[in-house]
N, C-alpha and C. Protein backbone atom coordinates (compact mmCIF):
# COMPACT_ATOMS: atom_id res chain seq x y z
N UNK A 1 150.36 170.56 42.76
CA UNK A 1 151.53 170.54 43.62
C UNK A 1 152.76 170.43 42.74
N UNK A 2 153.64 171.17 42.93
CA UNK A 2 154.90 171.09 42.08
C UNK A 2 155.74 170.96 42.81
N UNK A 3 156.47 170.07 42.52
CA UNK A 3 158.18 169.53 43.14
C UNK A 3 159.30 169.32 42.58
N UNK A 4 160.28 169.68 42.93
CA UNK A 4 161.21 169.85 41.78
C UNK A 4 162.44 169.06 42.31
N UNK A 5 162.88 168.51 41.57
CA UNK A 5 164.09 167.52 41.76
C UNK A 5 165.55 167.73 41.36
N UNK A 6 166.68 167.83 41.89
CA UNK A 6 167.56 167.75 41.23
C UNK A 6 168.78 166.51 41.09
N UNK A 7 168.72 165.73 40.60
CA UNK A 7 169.75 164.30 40.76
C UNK A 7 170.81 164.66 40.50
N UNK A 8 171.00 165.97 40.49
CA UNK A 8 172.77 166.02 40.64
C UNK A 8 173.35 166.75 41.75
N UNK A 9 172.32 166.62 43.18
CA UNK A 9 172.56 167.64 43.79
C UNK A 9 173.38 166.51 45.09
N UNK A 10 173.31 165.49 45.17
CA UNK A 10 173.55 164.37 46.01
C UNK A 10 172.72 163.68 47.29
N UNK A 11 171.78 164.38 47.06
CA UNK A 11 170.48 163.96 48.00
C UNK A 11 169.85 162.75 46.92
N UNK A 12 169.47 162.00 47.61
CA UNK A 12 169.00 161.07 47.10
C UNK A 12 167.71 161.19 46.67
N UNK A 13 166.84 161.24 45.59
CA UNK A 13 165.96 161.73 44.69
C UNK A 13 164.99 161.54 45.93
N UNK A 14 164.31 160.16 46.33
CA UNK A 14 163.29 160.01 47.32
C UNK A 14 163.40 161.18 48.78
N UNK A 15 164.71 160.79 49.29
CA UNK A 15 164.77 161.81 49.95
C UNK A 15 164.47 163.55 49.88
N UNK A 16 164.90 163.91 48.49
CA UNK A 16 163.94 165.13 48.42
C UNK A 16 162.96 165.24 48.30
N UNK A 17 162.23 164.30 47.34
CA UNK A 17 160.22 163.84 47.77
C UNK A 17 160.46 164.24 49.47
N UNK A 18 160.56 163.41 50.17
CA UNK A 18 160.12 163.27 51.22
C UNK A 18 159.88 165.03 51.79
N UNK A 19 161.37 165.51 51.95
CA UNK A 19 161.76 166.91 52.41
C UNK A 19 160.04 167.83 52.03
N UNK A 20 160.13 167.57 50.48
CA UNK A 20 159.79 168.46 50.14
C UNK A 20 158.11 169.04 50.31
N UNK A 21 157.70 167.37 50.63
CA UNK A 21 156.27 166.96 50.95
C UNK A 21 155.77 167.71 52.42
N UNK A 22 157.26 167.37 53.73
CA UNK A 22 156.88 167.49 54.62
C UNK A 22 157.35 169.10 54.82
N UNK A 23 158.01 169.99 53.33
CA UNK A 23 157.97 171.59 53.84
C UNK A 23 156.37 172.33 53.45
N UNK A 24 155.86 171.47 51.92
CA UNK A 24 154.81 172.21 51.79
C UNK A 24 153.77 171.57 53.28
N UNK A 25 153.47 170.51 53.68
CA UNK A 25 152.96 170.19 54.96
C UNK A 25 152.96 171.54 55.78
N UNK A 26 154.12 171.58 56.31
CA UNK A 26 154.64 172.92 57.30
C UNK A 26 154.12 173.91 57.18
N UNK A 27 154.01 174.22 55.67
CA UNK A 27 154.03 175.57 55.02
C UNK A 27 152.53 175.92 54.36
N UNK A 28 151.71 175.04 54.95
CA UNK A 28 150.35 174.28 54.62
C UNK A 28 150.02 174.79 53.42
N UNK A 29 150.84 174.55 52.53
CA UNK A 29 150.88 174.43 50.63
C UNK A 29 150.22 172.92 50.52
N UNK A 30 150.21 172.02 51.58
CA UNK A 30 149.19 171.21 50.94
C UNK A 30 148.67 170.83 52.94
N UNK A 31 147.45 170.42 52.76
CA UNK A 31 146.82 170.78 53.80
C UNK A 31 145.86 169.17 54.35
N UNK A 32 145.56 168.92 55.32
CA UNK A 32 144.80 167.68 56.18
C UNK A 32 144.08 167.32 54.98
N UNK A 33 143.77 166.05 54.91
CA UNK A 33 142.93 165.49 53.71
C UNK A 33 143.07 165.86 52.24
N UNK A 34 144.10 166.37 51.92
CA UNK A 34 144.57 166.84 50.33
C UNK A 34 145.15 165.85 49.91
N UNK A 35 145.03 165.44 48.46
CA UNK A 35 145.16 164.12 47.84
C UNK A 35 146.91 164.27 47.33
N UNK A 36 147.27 163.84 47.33
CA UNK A 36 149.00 163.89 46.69
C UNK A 36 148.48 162.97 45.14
N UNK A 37 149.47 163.11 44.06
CA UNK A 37 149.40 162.96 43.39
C UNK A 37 149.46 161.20 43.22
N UNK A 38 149.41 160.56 41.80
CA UNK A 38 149.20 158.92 42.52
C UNK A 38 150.69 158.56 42.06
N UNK A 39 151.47 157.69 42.02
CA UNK A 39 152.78 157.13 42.07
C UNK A 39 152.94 157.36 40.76
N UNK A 40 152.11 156.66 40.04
CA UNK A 40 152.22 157.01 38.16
C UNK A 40 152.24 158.20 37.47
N UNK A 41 151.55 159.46 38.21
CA UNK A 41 151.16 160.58 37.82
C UNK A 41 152.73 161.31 37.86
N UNK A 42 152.73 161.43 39.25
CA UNK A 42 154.08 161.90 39.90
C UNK A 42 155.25 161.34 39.02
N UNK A 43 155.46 159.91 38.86
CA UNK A 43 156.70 159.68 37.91
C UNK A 43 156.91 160.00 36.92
N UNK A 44 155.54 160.42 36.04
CA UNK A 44 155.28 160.59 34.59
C UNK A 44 155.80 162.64 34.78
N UNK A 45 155.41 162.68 35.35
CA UNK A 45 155.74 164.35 35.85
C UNK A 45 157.14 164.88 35.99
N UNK A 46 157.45 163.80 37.12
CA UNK A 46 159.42 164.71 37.88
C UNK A 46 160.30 163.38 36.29
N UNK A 47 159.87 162.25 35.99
CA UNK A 47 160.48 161.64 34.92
C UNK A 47 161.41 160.83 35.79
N UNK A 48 161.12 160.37 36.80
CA UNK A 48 162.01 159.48 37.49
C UNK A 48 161.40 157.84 37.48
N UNK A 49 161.88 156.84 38.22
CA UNK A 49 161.14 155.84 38.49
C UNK A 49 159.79 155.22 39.69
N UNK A 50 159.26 154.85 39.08
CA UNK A 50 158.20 154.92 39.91
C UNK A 50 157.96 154.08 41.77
N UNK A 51 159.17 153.58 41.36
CA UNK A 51 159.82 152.81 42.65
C UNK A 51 160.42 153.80 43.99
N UNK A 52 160.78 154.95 42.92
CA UNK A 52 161.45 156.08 43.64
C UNK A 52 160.36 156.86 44.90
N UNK A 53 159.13 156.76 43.76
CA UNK A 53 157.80 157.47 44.22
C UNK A 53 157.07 156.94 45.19
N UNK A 54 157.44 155.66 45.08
CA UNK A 54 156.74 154.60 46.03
C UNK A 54 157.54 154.27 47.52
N UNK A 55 158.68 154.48 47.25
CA UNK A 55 159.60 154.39 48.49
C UNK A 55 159.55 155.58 48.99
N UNK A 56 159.28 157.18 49.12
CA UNK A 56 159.62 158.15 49.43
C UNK A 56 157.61 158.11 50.12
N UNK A 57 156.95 157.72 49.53
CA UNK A 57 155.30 157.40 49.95
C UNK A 57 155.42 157.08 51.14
N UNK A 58 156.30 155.69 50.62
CA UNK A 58 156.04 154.86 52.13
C UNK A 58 156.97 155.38 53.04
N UNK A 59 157.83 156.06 53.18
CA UNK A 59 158.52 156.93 54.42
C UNK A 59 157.41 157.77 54.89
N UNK A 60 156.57 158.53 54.03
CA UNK A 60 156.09 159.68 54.36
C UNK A 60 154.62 159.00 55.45
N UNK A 61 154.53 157.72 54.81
CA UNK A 61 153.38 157.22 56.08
C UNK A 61 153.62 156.22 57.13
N UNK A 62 155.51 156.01 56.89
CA UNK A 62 155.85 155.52 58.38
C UNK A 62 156.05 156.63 58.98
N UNK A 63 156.25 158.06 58.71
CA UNK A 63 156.29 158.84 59.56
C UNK A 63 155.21 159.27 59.73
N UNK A 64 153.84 159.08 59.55
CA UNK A 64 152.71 159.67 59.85
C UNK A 64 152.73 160.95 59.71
N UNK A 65 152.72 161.14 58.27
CA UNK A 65 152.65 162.44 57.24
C UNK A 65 151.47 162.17 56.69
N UNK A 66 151.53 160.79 55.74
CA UNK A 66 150.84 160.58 54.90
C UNK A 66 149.68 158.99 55.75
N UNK A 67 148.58 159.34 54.86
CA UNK A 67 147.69 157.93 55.53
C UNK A 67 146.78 157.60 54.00
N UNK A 68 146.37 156.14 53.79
CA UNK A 68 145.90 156.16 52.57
C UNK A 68 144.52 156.05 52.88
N UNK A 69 144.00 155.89 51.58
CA UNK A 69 142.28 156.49 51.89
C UNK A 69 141.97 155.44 50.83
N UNK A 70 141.13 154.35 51.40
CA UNK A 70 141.01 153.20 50.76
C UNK A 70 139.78 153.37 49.32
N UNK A 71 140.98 152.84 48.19
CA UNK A 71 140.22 153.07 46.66
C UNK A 71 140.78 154.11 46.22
N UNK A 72 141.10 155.22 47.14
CA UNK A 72 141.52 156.93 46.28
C UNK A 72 143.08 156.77 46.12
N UNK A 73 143.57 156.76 47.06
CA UNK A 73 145.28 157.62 47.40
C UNK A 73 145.66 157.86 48.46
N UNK A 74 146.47 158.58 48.42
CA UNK A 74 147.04 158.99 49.67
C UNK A 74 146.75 160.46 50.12
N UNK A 75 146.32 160.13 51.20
CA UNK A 75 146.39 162.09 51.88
C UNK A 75 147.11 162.69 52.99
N UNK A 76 147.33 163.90 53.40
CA UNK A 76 147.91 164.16 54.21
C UNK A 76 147.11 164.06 55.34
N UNK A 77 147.58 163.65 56.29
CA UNK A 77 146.90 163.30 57.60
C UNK A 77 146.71 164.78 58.37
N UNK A 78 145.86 164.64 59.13
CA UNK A 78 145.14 166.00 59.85
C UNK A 78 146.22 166.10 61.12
N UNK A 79 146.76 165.31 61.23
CA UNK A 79 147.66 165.96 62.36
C UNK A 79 149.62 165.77 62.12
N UNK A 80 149.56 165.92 60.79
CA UNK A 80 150.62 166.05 60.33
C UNK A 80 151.28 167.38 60.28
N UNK A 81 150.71 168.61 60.32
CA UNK A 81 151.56 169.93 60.29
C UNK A 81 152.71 170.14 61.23
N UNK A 82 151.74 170.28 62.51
CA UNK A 82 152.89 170.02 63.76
C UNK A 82 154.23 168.66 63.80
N UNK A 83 154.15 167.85 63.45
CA UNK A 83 154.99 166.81 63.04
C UNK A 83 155.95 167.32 61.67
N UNK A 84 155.67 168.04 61.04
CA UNK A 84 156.54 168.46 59.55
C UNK A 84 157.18 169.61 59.93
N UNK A 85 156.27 170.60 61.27
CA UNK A 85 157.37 171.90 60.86
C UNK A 85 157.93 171.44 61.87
N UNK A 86 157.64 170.39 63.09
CA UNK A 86 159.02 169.84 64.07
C UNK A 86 160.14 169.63 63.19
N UNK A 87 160.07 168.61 62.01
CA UNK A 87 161.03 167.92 61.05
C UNK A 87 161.75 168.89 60.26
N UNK A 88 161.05 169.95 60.21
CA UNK A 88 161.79 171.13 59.08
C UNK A 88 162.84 171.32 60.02
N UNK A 89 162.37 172.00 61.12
CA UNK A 89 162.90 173.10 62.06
C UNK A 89 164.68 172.04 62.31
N UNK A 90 164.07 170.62 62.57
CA UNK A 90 165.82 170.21 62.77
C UNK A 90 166.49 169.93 62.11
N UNK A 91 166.31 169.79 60.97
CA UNK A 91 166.52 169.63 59.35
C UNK A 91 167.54 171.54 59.30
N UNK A 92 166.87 171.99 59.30
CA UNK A 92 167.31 173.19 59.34
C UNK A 92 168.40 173.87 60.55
N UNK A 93 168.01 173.15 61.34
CA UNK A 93 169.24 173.35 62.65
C UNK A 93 170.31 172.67 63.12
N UNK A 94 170.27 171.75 61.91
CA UNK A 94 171.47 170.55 61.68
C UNK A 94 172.22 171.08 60.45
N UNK A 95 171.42 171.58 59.39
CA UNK A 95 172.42 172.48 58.19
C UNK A 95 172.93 173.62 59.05
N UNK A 96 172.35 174.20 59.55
CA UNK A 96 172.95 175.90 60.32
C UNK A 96 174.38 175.14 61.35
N UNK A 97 174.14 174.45 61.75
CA UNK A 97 174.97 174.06 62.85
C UNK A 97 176.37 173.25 62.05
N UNK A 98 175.92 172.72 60.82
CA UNK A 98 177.22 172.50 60.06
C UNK A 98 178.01 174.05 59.17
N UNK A 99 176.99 174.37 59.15
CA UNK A 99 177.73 175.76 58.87
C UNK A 99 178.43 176.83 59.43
N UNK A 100 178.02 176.96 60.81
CA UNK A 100 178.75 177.55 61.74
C UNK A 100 180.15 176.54 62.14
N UNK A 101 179.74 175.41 62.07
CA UNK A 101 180.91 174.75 62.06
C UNK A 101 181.81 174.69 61.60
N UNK A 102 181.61 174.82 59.96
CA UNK A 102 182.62 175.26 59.05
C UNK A 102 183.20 176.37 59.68
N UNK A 103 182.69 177.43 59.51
CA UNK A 103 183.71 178.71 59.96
C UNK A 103 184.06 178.94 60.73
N UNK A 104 183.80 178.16 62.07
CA UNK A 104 184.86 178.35 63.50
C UNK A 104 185.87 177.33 62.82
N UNK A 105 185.97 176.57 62.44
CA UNK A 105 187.11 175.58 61.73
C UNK A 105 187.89 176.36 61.03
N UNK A 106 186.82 177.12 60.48
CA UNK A 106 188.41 178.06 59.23
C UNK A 106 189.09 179.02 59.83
N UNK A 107 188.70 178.95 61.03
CA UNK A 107 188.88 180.32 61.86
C UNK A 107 188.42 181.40 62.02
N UNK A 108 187.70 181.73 61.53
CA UNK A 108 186.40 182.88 61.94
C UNK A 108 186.12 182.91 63.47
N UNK A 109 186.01 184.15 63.77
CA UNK A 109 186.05 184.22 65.36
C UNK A 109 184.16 184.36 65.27
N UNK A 110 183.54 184.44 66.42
CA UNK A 110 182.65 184.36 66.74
C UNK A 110 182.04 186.32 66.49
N UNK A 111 182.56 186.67 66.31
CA UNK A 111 182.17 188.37 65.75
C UNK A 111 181.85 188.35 64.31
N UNK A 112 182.95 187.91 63.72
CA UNK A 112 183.08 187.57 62.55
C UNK A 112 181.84 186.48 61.85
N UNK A 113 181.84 185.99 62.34
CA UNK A 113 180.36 184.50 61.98
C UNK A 113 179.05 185.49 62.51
N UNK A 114 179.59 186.39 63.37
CA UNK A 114 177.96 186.96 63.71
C UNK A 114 177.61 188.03 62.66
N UNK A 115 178.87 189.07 62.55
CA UNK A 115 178.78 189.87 61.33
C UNK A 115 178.11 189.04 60.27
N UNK A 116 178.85 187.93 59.64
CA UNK A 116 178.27 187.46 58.19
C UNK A 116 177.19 187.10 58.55
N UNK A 117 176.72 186.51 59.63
CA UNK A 117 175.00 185.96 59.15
C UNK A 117 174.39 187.68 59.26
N UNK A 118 174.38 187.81 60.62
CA UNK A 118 173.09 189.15 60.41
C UNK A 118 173.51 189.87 58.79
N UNK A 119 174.58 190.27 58.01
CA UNK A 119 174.68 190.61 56.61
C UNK A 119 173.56 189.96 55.65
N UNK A 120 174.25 188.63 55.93
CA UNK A 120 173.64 187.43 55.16
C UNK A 120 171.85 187.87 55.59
N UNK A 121 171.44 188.05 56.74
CA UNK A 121 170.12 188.03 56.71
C UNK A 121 169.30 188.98 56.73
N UNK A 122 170.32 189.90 56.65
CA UNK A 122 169.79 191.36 56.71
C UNK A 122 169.26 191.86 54.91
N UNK A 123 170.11 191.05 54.34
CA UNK A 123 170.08 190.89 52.58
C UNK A 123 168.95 190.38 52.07
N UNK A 124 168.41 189.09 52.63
CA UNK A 124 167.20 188.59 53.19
C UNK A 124 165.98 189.05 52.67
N UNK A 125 165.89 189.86 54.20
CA UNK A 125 164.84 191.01 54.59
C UNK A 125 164.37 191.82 53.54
């Protein structure tokens, strides 16, 4: 599993663990009963602190993403997909919705915001 971090991006390092856990979830890049890496492994890897790894864990199994498996680690829980691509999807419709926001603010008429996305997604494609 590879995850990539950036600490200069202003997301808070755990918080992108978290994101990023619950897109491959979604995206079933990691799948029901698949082991995540262990807190030490993972820190020694992205080079962060291991406190970081451990706090972004324990979000991921108060949200019932993650469940531990006594002696091994942690795995992804079998009924976590549907719960991650719910979380993507508003995650994603809370950035879109600040973005449209921006440009009715700057003044962009509603033709204009429709032109640039279908462009924007037509580029995409």
């Amino acid at each position: 599993m590879y995850f990539s971090i950036d600490p200069s991006n202003g997301v808070p390092i755990y918080e992108q663990l978290v994101r990023q856990v619950k897109f491959a979830v979604a995206d079933k890049v990691l799948v029901a009963g698949q082991m995540l890496p262990s807190v030490r492994n993972l820190a020694q890897e992205l080079a962060i602190n291991p406190n970081t790894i451990s706090k972004a864990y324990a979000q991921l199994q108060a949200e019932q993403v993650l469940e531990p498996l006594r002696g091994r680690g942690l795995v992804v829980r079998p009924d976590a997909v549907n719960r991650c691509t719910k979380a993507r999807h508003e995650l994603l419709s809370v950035r879109l919705n600040a973005v449209l926001e921006e440009c009715l603010h700057a003044g962009l008429s509603r033709e204009e915001v429709t032109t640039m996305f279908e462009k924007a997604l037509s580029a995409l494609a």
